[in-house]
Protein backbone atom coordinates (compact mmCIF):
# COMPACT_ATOMS: atom_id res chain seq x y z
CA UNK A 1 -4.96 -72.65 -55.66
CA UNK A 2 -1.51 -72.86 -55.50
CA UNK A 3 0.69 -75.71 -53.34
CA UNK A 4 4.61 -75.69 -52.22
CA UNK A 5 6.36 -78.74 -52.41
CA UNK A 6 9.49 -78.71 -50.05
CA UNK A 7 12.22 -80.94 -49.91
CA UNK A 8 10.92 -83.09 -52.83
CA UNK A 9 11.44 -85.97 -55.16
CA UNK A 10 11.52 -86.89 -58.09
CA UNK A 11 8.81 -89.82 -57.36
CA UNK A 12 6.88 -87.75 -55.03
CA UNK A 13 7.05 -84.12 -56.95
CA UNK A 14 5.75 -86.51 -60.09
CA UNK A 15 2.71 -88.30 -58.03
CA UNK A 16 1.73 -84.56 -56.19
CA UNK A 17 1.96 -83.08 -60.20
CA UNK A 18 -0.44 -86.04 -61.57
CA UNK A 19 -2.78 -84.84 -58.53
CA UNK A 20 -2.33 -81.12 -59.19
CA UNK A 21 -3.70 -81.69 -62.78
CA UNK A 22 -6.75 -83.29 -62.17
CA UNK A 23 -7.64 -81.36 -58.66
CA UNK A 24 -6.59 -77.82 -59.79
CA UNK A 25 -4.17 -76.66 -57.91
CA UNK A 26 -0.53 -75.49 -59.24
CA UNK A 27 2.64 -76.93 -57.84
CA UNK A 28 5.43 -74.84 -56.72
CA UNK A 29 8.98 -76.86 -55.71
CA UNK A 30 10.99 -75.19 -53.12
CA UNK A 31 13.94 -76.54 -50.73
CA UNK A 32 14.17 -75.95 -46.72
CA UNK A 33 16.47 -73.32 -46.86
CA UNK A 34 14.98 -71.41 -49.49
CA UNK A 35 10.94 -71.65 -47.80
CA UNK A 36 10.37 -68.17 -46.84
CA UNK A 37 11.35 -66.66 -50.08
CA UNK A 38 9.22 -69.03 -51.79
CA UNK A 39 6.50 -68.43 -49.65
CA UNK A 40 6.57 -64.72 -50.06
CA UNK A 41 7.37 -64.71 -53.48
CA UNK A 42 4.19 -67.07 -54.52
CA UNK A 43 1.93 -66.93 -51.95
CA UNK A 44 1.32 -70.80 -51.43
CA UNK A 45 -2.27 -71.64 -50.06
CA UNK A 46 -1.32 -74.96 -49.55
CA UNK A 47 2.43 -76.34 -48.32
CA UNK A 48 3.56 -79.92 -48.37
CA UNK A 49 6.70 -80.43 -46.06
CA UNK A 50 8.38 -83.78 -47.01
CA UNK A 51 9.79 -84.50 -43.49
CA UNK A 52 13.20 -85.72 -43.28
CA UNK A 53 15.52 -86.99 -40.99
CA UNK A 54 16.71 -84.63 -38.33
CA UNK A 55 13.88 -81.84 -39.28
CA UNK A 56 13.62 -79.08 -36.42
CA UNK A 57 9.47 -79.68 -35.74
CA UNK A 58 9.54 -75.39 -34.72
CA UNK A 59 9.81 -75.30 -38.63
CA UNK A 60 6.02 -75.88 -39.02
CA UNK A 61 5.72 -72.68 -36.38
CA UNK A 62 8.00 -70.67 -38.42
CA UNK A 63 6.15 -71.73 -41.49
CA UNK A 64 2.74 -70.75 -40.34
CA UNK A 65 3.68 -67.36 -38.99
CA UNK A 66 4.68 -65.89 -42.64
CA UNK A 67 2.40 -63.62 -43.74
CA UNK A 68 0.72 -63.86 -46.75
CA UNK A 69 -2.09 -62.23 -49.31
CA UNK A 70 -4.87 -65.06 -48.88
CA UNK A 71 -4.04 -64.41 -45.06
CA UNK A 72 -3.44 -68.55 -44.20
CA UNK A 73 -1.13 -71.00 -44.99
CA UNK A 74 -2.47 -74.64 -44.70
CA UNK A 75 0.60 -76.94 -43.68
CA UNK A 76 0.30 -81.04 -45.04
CA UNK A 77 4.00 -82.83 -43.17
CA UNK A 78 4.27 -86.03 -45.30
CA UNK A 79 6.77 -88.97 -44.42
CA UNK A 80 7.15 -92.36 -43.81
CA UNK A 81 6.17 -94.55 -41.26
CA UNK A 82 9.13 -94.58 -39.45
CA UNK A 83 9.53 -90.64 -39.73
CA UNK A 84 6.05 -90.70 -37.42
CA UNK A 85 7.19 -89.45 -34.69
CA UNK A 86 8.47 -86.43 -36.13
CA UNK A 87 5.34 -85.73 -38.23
CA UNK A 88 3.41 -85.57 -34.47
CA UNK A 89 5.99 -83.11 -33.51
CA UNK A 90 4.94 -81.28 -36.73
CA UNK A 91 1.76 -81.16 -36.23
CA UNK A 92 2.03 -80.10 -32.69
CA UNK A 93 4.22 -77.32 -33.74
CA UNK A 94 1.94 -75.83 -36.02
CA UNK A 95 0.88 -78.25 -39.26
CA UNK A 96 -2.68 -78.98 -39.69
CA UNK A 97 -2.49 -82.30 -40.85
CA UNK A 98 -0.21 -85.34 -42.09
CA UNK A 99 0.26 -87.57 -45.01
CA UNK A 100 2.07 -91.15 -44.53
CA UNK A 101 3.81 -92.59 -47.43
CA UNK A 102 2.79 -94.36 -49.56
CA UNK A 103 -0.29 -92.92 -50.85
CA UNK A 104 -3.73 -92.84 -52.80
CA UNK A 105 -4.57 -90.47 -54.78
CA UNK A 106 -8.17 -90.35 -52.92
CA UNK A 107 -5.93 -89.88 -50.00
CA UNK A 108 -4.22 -86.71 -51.21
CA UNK A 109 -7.54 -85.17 -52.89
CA UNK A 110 -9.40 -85.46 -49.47
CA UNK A 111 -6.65 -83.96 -47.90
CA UNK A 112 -6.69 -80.99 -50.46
CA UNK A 113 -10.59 -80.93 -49.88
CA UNK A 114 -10.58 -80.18 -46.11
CA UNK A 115 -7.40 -77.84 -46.85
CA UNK A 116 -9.58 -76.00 -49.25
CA UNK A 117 -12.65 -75.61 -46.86
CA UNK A 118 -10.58 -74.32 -43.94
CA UNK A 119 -8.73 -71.39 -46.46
CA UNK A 120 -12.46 -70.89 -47.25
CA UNK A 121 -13.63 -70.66 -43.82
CA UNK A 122 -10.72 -68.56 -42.69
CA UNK A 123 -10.97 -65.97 -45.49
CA UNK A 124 -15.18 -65.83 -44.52
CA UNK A 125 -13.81 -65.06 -40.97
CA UNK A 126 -11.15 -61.97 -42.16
CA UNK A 127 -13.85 -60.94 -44.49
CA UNK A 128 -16.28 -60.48 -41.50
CA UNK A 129 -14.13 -59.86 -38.78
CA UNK A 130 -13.37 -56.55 -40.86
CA UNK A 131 -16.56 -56.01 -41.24
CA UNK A 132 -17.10 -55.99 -38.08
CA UNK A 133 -14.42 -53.70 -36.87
CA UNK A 134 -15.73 -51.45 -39.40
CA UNK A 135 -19.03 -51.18 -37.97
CA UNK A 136 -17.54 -51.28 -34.71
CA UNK A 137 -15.67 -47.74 -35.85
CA UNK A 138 -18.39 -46.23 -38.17
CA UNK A 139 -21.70 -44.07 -38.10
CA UNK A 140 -23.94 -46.03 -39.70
CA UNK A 141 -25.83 -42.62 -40.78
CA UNK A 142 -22.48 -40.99 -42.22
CA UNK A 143 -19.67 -43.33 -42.48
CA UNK A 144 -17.76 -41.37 -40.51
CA UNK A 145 -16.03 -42.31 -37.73
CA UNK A 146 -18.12 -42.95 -34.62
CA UNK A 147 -17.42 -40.57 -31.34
CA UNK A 148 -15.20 -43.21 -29.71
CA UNK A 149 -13.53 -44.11 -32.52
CA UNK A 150 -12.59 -40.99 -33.05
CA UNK A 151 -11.52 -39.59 -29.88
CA UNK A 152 -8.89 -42.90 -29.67
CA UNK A 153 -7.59 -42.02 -33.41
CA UNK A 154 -7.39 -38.25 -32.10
CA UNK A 155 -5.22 -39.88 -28.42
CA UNK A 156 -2.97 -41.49 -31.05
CA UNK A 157 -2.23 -38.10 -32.83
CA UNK A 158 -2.10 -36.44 -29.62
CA UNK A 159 0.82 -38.72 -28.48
CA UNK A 160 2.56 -38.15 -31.77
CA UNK A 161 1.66 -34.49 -31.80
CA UNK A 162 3.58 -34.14 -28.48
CA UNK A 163 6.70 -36.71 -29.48
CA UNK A 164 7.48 -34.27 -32.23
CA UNK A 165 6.46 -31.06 -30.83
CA UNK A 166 3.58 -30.09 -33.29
CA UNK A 167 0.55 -27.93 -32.64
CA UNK A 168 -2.68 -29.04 -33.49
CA UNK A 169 -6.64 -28.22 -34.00
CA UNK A 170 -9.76 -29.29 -33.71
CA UNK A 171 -12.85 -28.15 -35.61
CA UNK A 172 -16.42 -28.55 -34.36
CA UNK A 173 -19.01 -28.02 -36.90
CA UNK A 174 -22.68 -27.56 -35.63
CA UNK A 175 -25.80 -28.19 -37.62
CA UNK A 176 -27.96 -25.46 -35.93
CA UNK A 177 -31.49 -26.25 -37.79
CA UNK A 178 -31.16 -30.09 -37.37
CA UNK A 179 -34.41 -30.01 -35.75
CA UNK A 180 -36.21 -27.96 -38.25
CA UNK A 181 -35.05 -30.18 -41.52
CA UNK A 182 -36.33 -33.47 -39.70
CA UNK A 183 -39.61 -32.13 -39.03
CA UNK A 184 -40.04 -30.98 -42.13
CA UNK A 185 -38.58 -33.74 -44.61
CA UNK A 186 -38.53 -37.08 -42.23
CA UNK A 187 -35.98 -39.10 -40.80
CA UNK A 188 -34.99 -40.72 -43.61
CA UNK A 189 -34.21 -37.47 -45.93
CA UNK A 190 -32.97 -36.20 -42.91
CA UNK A 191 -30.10 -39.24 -42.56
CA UNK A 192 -29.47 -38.98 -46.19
CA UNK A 193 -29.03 -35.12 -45.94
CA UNK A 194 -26.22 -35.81 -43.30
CA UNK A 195 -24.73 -38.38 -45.42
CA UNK A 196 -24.20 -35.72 -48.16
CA UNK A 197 -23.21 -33.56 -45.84
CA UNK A 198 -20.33 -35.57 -44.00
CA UNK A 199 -19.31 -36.30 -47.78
CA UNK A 200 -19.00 -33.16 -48.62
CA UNK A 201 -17.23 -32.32 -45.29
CA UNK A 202 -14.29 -34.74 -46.10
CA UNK A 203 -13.80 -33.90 -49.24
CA UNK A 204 -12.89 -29.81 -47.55
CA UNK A 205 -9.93 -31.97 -45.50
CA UNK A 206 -6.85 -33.01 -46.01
CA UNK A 207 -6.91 -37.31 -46.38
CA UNK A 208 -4.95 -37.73 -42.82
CA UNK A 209 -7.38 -35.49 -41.08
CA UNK A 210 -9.79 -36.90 -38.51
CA UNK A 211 -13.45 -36.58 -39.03
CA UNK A 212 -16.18 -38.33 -37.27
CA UNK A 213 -19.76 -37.81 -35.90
CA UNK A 214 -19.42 -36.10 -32.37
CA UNK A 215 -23.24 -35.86 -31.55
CA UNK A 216 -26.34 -36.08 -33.21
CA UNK A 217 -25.86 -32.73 -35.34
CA UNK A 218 -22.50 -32.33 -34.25
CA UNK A 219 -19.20 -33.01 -36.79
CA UNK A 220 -15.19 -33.28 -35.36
CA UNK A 221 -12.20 -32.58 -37.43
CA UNK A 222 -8.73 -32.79 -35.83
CA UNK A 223 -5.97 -31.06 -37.74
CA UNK A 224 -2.55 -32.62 -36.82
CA UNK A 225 0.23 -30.19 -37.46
CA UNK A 226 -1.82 -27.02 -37.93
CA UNK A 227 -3.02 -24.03 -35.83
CA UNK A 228 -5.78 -22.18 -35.37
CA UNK A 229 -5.58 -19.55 -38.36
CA UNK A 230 -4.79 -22.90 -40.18
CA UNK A 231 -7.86 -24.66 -39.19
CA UNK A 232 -9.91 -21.36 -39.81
CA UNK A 233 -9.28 -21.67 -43.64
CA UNK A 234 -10.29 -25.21 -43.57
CA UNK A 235 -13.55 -23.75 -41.80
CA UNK A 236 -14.16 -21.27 -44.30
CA UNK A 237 -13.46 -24.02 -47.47
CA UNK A 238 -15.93 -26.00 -45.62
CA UNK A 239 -18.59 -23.21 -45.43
CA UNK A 240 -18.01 -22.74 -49.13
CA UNK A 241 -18.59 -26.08 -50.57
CA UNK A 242 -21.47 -26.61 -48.30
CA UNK A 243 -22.86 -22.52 -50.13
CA UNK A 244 -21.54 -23.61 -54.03
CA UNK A 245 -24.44 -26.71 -54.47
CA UNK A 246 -27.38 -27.00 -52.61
CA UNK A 247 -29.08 -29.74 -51.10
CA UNK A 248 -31.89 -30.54 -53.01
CA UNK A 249 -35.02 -33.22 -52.14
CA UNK A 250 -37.32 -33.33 -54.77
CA UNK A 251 -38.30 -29.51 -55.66
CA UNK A 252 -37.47 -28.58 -52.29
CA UNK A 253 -34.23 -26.95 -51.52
CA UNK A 254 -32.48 -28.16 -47.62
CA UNK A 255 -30.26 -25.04 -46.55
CA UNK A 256 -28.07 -25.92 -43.81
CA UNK A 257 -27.60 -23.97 -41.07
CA UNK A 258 -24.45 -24.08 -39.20
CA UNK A 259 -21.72 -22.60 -36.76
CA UNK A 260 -18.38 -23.80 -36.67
CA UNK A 261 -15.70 -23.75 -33.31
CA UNK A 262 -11.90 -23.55 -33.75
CA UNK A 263 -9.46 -25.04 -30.83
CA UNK A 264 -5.73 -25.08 -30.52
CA UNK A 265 -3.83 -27.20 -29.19
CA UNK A 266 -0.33 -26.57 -27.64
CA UNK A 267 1.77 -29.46 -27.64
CA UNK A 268 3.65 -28.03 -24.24
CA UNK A 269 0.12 -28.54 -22.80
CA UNK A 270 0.63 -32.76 -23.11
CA UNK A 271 2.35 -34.88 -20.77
CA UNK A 272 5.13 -37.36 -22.28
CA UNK A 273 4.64 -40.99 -20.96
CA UNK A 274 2.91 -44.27 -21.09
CA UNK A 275 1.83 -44.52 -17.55
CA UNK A 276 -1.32 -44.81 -16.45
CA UNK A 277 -1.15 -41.40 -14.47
CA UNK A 278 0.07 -39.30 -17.79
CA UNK A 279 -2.73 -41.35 -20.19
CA UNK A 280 -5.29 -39.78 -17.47
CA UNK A 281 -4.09 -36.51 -17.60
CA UNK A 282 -3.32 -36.55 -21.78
CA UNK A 283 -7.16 -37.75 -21.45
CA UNK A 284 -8.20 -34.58 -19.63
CA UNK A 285 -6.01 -32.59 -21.61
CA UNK A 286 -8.25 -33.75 -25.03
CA UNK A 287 -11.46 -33.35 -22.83
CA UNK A 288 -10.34 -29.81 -22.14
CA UNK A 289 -9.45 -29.08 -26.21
CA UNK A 290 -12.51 -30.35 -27.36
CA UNK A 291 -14.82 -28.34 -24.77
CA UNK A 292 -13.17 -25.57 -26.24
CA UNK A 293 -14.28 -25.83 -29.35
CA UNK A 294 -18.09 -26.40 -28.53
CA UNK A 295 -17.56 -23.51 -26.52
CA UNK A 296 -16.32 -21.30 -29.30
CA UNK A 297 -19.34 -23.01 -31.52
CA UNK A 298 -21.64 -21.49 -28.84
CA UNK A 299 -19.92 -18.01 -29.15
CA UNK A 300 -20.45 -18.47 -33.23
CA UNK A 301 -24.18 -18.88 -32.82
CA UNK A 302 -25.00 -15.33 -32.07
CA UNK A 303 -23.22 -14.40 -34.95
CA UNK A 304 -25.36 -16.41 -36.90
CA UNK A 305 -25.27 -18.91 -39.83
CA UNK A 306 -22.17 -19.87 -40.79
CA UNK A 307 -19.96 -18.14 -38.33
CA UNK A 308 -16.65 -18.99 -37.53
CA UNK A 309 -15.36 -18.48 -33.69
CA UNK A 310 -12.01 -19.36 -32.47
CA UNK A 311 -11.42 -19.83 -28.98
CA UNK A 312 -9.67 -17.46 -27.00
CA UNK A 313 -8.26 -17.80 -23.13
């Protein structure tokens, strides 16, 4: 763990280096005017503030709102008796905790101790807050984007899409025989067959694509930037690296069938805005682009497997 010493000593940078030896942690000296580039350059887990005379308290708010790798800063203010007053401001601007001067060295290693549980606890909360949002966001079947994750990263490109004049398309990919492969391998083959399946579907896009789970045996790709001959050769790579390997459980072979939709999307179609009024409408507009696509999925049916529609007014 590494600790920031500002505006030191030399008797207190030589009693917080005695501690640092025996506790583990590595001392860094810095000066006031100089925090934020140490702070950025060495990613402090741990800052000491000496607190002098005339020190603006908002600079234990400025202090804590640096960003940094381990994601939290834990602020000590240490001063005098008579500097009290302004270690209270300190701590009411944003330090955790306080240190008065003099000091034992149980005094600084229990202050270290509860410093080093509350980085812990805050990194268990990032670590599961993400993992949360990422549940929150994903199929659990596919790891694909969920439906309403993916129609708000598809809004987002929409509202881009129309800022910079760019047509775009949407694929929809439908797994015609879902019915048939879970009735005759189970539920569970049948999840890990659509696992390797949305795999394999990624890997035929380009990495800022969108792809998520629409339905049940239904698959969404939005292509920003591309139109609907564009998005028809992304179909037919699709159909090919879904033909080159098959699926294989046990010594049974699983052979897909599918139909796959092409929309376009005309970026003259959008509305420009942030109001309320033009998100409902851009909302209706996306409604109206994906319909299209199941509808030209529907069309590709009676063609049969692996058919490739686009839709036409």
């Amino acid at each position: 763990m590494k600790a920031l010493l500002v505006n030191q000593t030399r008797t207190l940078t030589k009693a917080i280096e005695e501690l640092g030896l025996s506790s583990g942690f590595d001392l860094i000296s810095s000066n006031i005017d100089s925090i934020e580039e140490s702070i950025k350059e060495h990613s402090p887990e741990v800052i000491i503030l000496n607190w002098s005379e005339g020190l603006n308290p908002a600079v234990c708010s400025d202090i804590k709102k640096i960003k940094i790798k381990s994601g939290y800063i834990y602020l000590i203010v240490i001063g005098t008796k008579d500097s009290m007053k302004g270690l209270l401001e300190g701590v009411r601007s944003g330090a955790d905790d306080f240190l008065l001067i003099p000091f034992s060295r149980e005094e600084v290693l229990a202050k270290i101790t509860v410093a080093r549980r509350v980085i812990e606890l805050n990194r268990s909360f990032i670590k599961t807050k993400k993992k949360l949002l990422k549940f929150a966001k994903e199929d659990p079947v596919t790891s694909l984007l969920n439906r309403r994750a993916l129609i708000d990263e598809i809004q987002s490109e929409m509202g881009r899409a129309s800022r910079q004049n760019e047509f775009a398309s949407a694929i929809m990919i439908n797994l015609i025989n879902y019915d048939e492969i879970q009735r005759d391998f189970g539920l569970k083959v049948f999840d890990a067959f659509l696992a390797e399946l949305a795999s394999r579907l990624k890997k035929s896009i380009r990495p800022y694509d969108k792809i998520g789970r629409f339905e049940f045996s239904r698959f969404l790709i939005y292509l920003p930037h591309a139109r609907s001959e564009d998005a028809k050769k992304v179909a037919e790579r699709i159909i090919k690296k879904i033909q080159e390997k098959k699926f294989k459980y046990k010594d049974k072979y699983i052979e897909p069938c599918l139909t796959i939709g092409i929309s376009e999307l005309d970026p003259s179609d959008m509305v420009k805005g942030g109001d309320a009024e033009t998100q409902l409408i851009n909302e209706l507009i996306l409604e109206s682009f994906i319909r299209r696509s199941e509808f030209a999925t529907t069309s590709a049916c009676e063609k049969g497997s692996n058919a490739i529609e686009i839709y036409t007014f």
